[in-house]
PDB file of N, CA and C in Angstrom:
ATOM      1  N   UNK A   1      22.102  80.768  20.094  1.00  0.00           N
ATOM      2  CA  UNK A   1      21.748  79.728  21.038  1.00  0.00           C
ATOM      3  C   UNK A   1      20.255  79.768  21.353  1.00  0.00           C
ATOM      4  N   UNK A   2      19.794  80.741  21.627  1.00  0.00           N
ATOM      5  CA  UNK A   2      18.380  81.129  21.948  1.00  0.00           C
ATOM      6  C   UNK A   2      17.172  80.849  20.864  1.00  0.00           C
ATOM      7  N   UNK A   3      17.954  80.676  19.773  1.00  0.00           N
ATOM      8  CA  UNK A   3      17.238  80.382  18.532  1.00  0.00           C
ATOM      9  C   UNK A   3      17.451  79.272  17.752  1.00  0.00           C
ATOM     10  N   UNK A   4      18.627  78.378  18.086  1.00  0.00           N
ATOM     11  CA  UNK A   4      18.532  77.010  18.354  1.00  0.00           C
ATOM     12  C   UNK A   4      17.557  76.420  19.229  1.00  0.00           C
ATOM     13  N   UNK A   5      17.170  76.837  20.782  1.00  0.00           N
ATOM     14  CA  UNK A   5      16.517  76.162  21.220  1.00  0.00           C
ATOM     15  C   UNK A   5      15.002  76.866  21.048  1.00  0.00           C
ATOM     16  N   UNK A   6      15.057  77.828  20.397  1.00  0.00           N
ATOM     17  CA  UNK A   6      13.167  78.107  19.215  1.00  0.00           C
ATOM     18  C   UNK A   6      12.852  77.183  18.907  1.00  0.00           C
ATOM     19  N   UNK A   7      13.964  77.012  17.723  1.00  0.00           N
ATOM     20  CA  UNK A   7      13.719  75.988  16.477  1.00  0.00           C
ATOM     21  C   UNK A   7      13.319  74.721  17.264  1.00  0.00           C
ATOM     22  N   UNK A   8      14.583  74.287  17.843  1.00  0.00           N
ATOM     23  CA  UNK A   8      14.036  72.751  18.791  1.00  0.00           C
ATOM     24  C   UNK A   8      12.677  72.645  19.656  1.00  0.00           C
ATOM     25  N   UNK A   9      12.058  73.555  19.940  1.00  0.00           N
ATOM     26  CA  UNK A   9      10.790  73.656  20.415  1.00  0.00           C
ATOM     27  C   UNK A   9       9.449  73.665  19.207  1.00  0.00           C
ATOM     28  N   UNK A  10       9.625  74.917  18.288  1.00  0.00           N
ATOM     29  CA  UNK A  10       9.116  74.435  17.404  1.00  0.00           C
ATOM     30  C   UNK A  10       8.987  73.571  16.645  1.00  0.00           C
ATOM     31  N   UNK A  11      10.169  72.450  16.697  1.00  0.00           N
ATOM     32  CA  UNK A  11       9.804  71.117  16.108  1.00  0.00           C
ATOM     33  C   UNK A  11       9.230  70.550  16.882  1.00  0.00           C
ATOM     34  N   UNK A  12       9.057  70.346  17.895  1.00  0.00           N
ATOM     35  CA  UNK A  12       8.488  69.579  18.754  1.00  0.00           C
ATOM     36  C   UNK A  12       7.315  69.782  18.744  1.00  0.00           C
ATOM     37  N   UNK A  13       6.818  71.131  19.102  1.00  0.00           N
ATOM     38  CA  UNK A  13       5.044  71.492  19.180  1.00  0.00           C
ATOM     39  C   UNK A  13       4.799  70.832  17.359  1.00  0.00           C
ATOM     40  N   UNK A  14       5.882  70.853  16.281  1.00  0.00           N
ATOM     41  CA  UNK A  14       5.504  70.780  14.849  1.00  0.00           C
ATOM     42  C   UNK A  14       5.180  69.113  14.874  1.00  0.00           C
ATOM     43  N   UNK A  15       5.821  68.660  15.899  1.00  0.00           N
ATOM     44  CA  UNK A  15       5.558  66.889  15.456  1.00  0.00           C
ATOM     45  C   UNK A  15       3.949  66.632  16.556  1.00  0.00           C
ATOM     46  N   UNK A  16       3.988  66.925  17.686  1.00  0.00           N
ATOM     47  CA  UNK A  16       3.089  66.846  18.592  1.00  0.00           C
ATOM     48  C   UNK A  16       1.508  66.956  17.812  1.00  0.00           C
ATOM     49  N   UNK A  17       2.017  68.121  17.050  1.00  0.00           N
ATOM     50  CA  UNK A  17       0.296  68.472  16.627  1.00  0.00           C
ATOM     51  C   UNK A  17       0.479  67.823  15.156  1.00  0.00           C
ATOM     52  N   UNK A  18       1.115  67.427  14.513  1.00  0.00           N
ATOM     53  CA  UNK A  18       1.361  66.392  13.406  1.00  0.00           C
ATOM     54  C   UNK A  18       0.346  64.938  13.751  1.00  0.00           C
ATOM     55  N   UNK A  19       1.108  64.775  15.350  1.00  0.00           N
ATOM     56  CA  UNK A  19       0.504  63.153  15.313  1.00  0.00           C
ATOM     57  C   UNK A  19      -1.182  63.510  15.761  1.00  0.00           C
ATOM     58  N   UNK A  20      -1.174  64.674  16.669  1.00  0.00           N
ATOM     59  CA  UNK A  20      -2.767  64.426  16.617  1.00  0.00           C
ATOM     60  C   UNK A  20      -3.348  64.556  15.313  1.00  0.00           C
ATOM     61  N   UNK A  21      -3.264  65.031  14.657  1.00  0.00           N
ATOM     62  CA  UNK A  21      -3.891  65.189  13.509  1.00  0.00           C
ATOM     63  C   UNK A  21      -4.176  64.220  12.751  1.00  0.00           C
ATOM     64  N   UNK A  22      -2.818  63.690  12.561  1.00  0.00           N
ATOM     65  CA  UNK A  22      -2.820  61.761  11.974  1.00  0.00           C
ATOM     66  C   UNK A  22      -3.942  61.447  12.822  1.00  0.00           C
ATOM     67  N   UNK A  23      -3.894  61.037  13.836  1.00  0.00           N
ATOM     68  CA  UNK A  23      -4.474  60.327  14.804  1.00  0.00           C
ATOM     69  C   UNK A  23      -6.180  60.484  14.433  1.00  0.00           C
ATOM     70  N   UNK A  24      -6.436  62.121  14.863  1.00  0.00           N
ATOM     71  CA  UNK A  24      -7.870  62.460  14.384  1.00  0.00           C
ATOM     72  C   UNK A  24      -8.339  62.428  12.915  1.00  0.00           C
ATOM     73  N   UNK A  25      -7.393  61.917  11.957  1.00  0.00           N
ATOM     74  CA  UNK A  25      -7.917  61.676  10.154  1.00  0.00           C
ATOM     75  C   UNK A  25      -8.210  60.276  10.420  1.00  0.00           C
ATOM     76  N   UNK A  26      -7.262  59.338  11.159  1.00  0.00           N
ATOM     77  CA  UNK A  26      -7.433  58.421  10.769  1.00  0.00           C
ATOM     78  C   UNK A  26      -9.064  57.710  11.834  1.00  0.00           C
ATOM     79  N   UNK A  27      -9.268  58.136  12.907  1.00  0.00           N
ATOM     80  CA  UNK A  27     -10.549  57.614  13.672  1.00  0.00           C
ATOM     81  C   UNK A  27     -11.308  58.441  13.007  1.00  0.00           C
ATOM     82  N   UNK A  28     -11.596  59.753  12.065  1.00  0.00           N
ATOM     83  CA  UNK A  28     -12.513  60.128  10.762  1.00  0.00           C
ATOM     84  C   UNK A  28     -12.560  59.437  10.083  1.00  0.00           C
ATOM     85  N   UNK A  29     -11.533  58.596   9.551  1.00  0.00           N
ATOM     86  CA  UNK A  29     -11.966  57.596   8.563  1.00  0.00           C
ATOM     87  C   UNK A  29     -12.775  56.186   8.677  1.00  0.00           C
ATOM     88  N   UNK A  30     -12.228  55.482  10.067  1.00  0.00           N
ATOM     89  CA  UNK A  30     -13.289  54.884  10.205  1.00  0.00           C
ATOM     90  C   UNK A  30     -14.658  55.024  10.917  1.00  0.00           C
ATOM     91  N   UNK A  31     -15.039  56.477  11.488  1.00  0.00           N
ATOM     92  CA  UNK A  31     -16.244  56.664  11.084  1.00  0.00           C
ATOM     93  C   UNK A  31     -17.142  57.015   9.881  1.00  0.00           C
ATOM     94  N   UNK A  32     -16.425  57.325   8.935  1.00  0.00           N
ATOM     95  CA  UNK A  32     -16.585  57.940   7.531  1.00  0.00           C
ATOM     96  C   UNK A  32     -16.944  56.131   6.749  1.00  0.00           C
ATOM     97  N   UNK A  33     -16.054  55.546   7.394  1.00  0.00           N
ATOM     98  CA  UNK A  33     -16.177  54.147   6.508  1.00  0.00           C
ATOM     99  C   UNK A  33     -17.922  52.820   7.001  1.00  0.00           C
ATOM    100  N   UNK A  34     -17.946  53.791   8.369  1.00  0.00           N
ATOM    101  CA  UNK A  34     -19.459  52.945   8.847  1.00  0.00           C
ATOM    102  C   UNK A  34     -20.346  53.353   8.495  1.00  0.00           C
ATOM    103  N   UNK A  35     -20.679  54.781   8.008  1.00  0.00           N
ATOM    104  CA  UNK A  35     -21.326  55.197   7.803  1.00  0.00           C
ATOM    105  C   UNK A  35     -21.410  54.813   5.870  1.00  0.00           C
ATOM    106  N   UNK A  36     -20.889  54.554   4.928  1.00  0.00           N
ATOM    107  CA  UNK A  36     -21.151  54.403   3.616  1.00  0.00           C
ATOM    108  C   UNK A  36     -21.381  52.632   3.526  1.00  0.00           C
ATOM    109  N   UNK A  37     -21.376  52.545   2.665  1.00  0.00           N
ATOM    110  CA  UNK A  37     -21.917  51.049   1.882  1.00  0.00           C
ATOM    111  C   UNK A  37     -20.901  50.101   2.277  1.00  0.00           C
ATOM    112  N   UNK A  38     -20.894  49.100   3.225  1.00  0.00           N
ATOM    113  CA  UNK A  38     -19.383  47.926   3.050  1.00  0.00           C
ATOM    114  C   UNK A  38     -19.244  47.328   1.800  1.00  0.00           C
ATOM    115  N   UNK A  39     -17.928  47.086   2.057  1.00  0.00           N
ATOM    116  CA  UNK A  39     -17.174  46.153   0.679  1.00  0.00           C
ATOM    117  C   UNK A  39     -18.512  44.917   0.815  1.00  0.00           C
ATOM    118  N   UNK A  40     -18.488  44.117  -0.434  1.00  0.00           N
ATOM    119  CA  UNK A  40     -19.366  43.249  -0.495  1.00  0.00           C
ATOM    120  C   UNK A  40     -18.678  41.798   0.508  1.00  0.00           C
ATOM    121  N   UNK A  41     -17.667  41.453   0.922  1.00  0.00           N
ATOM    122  CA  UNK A  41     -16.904  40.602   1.157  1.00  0.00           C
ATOM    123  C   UNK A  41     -16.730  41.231   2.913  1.00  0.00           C
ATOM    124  N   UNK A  42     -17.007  42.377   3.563  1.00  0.00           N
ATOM    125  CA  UNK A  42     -16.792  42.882   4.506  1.00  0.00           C
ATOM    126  C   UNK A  42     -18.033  42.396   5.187  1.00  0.00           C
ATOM    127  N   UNK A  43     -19.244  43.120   4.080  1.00  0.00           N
ATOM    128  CA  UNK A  43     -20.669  43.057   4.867  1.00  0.00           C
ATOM    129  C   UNK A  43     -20.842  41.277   5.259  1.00  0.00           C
ATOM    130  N   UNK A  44     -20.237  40.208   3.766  1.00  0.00           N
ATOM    131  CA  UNK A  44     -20.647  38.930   4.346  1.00  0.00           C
ATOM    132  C   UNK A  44     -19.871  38.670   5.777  1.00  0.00           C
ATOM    133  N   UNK A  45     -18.755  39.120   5.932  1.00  0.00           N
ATOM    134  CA  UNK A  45     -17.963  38.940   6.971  1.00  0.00           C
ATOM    135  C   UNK A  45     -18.985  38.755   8.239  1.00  0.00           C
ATOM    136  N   UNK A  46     -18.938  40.352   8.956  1.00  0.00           N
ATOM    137  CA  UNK A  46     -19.858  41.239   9.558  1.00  0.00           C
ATOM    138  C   UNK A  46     -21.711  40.145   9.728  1.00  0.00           C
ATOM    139  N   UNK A  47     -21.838  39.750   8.669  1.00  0.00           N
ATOM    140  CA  UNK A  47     -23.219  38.826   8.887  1.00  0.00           C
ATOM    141  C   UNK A  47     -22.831  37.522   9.582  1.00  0.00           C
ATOM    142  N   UNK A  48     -21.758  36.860   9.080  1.00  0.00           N
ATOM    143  CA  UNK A  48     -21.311  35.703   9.651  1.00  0.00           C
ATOM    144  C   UNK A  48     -20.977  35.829  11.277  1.00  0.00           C
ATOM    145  N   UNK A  49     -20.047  36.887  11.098  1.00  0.00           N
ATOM    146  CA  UNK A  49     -19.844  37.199  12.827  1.00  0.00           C
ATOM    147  C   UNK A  49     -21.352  37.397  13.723  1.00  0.00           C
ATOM    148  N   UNK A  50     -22.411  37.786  13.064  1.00  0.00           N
ATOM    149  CA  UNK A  50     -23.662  38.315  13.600  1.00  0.00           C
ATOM    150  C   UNK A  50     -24.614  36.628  14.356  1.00  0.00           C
ATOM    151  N   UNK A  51     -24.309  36.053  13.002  1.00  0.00           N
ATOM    152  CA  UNK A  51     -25.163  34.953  12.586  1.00  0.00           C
ATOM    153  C   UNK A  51     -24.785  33.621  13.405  1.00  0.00           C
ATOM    154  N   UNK A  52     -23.450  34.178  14.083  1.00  0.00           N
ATOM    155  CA  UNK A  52     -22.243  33.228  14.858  1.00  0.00           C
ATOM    156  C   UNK A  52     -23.072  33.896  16.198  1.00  0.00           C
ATOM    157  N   UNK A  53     -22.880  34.476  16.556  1.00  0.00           N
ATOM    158  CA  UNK A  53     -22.985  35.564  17.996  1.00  0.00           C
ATOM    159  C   UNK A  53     -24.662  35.012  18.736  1.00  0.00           C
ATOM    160  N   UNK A  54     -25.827  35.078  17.711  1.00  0.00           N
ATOM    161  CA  UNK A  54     -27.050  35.074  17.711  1.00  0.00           C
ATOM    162  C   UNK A  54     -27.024  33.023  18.188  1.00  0.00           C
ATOM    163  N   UNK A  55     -26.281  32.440  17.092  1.00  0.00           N
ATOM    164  CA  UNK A  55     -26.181  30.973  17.609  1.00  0.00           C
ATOM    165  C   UNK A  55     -25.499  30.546  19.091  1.00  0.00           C
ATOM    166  N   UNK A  56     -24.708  31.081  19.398  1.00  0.00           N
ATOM    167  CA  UNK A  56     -23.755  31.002  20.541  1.00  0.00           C
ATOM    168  C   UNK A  56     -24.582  31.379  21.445  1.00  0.00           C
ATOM    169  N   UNK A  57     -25.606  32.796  21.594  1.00  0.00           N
ATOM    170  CA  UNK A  57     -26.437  32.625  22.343  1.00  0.00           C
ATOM    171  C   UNK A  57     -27.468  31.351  22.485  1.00  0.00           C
ATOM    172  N   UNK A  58     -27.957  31.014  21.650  1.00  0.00           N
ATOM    173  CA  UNK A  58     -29.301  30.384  21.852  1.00  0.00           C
ATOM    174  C   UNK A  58     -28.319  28.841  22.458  1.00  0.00           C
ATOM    175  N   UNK A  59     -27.400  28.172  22.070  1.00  0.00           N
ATOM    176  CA  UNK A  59     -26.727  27.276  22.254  1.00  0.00           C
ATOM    177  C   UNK A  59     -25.879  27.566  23.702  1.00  0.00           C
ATOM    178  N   UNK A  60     -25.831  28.803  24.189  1.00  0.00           N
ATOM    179  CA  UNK A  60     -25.161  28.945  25.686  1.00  0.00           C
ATOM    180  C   UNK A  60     -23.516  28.442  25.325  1.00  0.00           C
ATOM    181  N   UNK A  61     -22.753  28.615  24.579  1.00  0.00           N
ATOM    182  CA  UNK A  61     -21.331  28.134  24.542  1.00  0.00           C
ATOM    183  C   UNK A  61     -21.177  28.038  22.728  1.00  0.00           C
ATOM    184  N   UNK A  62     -20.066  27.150  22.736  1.00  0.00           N
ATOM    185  CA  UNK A  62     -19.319  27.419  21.117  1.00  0.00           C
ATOM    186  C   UNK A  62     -20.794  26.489  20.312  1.00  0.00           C
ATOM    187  N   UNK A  63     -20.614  27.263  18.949  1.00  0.00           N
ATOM    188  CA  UNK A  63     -21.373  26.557  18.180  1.00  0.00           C
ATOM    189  C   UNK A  63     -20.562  25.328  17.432  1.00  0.00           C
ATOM    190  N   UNK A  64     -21.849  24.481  17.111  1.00  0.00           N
ATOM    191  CA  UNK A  64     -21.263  23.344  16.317  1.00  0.00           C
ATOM    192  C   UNK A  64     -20.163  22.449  16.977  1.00  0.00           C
ATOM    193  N   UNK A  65     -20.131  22.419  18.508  1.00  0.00           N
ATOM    194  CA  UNK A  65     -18.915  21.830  19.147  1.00  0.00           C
ATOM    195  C   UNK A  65     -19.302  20.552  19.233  1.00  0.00           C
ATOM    196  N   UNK A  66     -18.643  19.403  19.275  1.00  0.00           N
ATOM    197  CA  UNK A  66     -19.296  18.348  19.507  1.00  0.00           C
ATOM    198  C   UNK A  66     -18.625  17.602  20.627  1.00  0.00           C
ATOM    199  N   UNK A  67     -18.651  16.230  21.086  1.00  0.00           N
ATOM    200  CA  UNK A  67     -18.373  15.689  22.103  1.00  0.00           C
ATOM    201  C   UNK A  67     -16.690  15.828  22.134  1.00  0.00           C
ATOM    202  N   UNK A  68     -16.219  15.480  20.959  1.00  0.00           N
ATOM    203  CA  UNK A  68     -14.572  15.706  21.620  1.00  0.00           C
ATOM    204  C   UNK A  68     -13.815  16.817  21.709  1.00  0.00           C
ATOM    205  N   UNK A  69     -15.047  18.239  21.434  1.00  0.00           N
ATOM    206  CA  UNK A  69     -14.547  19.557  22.017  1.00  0.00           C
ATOM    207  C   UNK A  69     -14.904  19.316  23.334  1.00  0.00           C
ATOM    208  N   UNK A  70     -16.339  18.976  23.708  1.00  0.00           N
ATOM    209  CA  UNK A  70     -16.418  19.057  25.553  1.00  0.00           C
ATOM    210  C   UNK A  70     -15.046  17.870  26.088  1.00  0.00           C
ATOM    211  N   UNK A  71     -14.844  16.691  25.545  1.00  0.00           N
ATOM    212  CA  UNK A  71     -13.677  15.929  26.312  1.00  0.00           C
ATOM    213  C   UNK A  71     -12.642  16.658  26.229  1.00  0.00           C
ATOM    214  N   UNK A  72     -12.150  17.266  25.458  1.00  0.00           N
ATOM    215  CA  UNK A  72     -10.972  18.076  25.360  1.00  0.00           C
ATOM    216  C   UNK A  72     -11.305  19.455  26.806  1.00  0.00           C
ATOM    217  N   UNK A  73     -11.925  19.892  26.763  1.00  0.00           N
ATOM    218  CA  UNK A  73     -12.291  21.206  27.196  1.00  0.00           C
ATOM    219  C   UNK A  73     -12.372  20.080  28.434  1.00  0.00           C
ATOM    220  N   UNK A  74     -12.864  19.724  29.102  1.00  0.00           N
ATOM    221  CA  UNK A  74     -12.861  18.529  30.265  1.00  0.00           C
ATOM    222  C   UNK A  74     -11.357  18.246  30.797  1.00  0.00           C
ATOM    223  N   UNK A  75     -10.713  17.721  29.791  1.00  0.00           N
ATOM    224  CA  UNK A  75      -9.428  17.511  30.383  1.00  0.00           C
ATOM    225  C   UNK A  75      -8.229  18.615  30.308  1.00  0.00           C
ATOM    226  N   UNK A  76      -8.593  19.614  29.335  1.00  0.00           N
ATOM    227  CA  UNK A  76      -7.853  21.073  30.126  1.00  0.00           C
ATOM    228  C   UNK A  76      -8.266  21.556  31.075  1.00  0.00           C
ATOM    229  N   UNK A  77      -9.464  21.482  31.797  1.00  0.00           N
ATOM    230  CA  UNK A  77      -9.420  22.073  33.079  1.00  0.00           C
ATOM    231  C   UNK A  77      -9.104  21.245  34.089  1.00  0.00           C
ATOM    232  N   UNK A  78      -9.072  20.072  34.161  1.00  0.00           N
ATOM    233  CA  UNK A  78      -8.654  19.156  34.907  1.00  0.00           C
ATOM    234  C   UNK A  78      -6.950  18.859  34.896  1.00  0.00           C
ATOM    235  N   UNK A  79      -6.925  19.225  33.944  1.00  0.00           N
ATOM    236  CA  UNK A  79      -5.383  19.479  34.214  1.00  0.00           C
ATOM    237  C   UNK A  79      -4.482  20.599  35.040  1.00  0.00           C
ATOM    238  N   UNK A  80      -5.770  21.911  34.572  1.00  0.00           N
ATOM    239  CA  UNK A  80      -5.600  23.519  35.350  1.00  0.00           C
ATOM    240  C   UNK A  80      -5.813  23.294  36.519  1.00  0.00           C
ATOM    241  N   UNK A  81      -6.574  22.509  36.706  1.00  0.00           N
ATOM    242  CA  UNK A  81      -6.931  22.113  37.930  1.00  0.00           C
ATOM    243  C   UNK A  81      -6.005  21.773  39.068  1.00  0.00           C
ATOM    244  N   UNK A  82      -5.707  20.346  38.492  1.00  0.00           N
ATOM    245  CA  UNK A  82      -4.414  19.692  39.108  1.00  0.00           C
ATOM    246  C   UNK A  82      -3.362  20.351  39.487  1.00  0.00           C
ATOM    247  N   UNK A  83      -3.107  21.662  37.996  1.00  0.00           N
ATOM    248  CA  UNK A  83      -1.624  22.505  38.191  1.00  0.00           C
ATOM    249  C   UNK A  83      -1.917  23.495  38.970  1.00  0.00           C
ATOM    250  N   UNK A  84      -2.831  24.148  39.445  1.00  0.00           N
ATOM    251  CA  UNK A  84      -2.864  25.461  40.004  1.00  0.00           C
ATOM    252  C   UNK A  84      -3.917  25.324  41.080  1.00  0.00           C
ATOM    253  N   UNK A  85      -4.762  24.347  41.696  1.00  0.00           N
ATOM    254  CA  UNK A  85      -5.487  24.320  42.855  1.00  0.00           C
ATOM    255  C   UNK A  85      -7.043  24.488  41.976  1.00  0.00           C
ATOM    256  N   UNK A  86      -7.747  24.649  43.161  1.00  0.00           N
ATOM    257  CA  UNK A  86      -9.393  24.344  43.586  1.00  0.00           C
ATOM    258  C   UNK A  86      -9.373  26.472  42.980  1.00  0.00           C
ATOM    259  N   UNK A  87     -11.193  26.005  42.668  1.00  0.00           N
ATOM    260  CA  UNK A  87     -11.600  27.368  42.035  1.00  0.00           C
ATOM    261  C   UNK A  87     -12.231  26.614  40.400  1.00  0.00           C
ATOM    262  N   UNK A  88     -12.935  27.849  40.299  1.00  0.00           N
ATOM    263  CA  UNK A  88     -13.756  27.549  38.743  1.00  0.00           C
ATOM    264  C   UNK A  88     -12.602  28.326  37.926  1.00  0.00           C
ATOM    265  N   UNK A  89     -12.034  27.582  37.258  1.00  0.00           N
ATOM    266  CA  UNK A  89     -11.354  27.962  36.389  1.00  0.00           C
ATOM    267  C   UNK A  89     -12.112  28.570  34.895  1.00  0.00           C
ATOM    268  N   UNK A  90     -13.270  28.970  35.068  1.00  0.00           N
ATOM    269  CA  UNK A  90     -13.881  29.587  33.625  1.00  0.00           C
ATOM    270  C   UNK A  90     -14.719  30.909  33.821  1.00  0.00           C
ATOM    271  N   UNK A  91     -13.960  31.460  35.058  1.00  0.00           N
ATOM    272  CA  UNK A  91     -14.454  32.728  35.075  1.00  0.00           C
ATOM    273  C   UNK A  91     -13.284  33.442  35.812  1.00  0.00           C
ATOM    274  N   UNK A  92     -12.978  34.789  35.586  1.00  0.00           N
ATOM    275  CA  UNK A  92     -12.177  35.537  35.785  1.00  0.00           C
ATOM    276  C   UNK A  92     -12.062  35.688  37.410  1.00  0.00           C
ATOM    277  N   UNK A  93     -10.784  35.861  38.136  1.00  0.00           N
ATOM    278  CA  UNK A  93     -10.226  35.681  39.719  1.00  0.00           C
ATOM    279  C   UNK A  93     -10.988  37.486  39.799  1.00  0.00           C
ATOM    280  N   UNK A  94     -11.877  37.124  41.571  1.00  0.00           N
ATOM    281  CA  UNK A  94     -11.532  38.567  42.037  1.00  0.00           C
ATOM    282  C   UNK A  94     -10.476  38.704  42.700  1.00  0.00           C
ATOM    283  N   UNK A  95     -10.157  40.297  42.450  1.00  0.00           N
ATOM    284  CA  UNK A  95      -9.442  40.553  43.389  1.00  0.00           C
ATOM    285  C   UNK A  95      -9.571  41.518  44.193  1.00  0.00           C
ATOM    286  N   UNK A  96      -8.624  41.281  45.508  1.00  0.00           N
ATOM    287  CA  UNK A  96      -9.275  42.175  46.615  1.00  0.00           C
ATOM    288  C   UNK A  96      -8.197  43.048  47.232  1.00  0.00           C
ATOM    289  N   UNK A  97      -7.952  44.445  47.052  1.00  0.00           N
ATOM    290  CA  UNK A  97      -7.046  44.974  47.248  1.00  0.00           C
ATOM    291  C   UNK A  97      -7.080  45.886  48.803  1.00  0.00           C
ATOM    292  N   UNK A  98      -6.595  45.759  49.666  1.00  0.00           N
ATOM    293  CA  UNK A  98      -6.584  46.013  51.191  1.00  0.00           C
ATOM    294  C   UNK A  98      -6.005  47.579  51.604  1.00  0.00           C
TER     295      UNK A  98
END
């Protein structure tokens, strides 16, 4: 009995330190993977997202949007509006805990 519940302990510490281990190969790997050369199809990725980010700034909001993204975007908040009361609906609620 006493060595039934060994064994059942030692599996347990055997899976516990199993998953850290997984855990710590696999966040090695993707530091291992920033650090070498990207796939050629990764790096264009990665530029586009960059090249997106840099426009969105200088433009203050979505790039390339045109008038019937702002009418659209106009009449979803006016609808949020209607359904849920007064408040800027484009920035996150504080909250205040007592």
């Amino acid at each position: 009995m006493i060595l039934r519940q060994i064994l059942r302990l030692s599996s347990l510490f055997h899976s516990a330190v199993s998953i850290h281990v997984r855990r710590n190969i696999g966040l090695s790997a993707v530091v291992f993977n920033k650090t070498k050369e990207l796939d050629p199809v990764q790096k264009l990725f990665l530029d586009k997202i960059r090249e997106y980010n840099t426009k969105s700034k200088q433009a203050g909001g979505p790039v390339d949007a045109g008038p019937d993204f702002q009418k659209d975007m106009n009449e979803s908040l006016a609808r949020l509006q209607r359904a849920y009361g007064e408040g800027d609906l484009t920035k996150f609620p504080e909250f205040k805990f007592e």
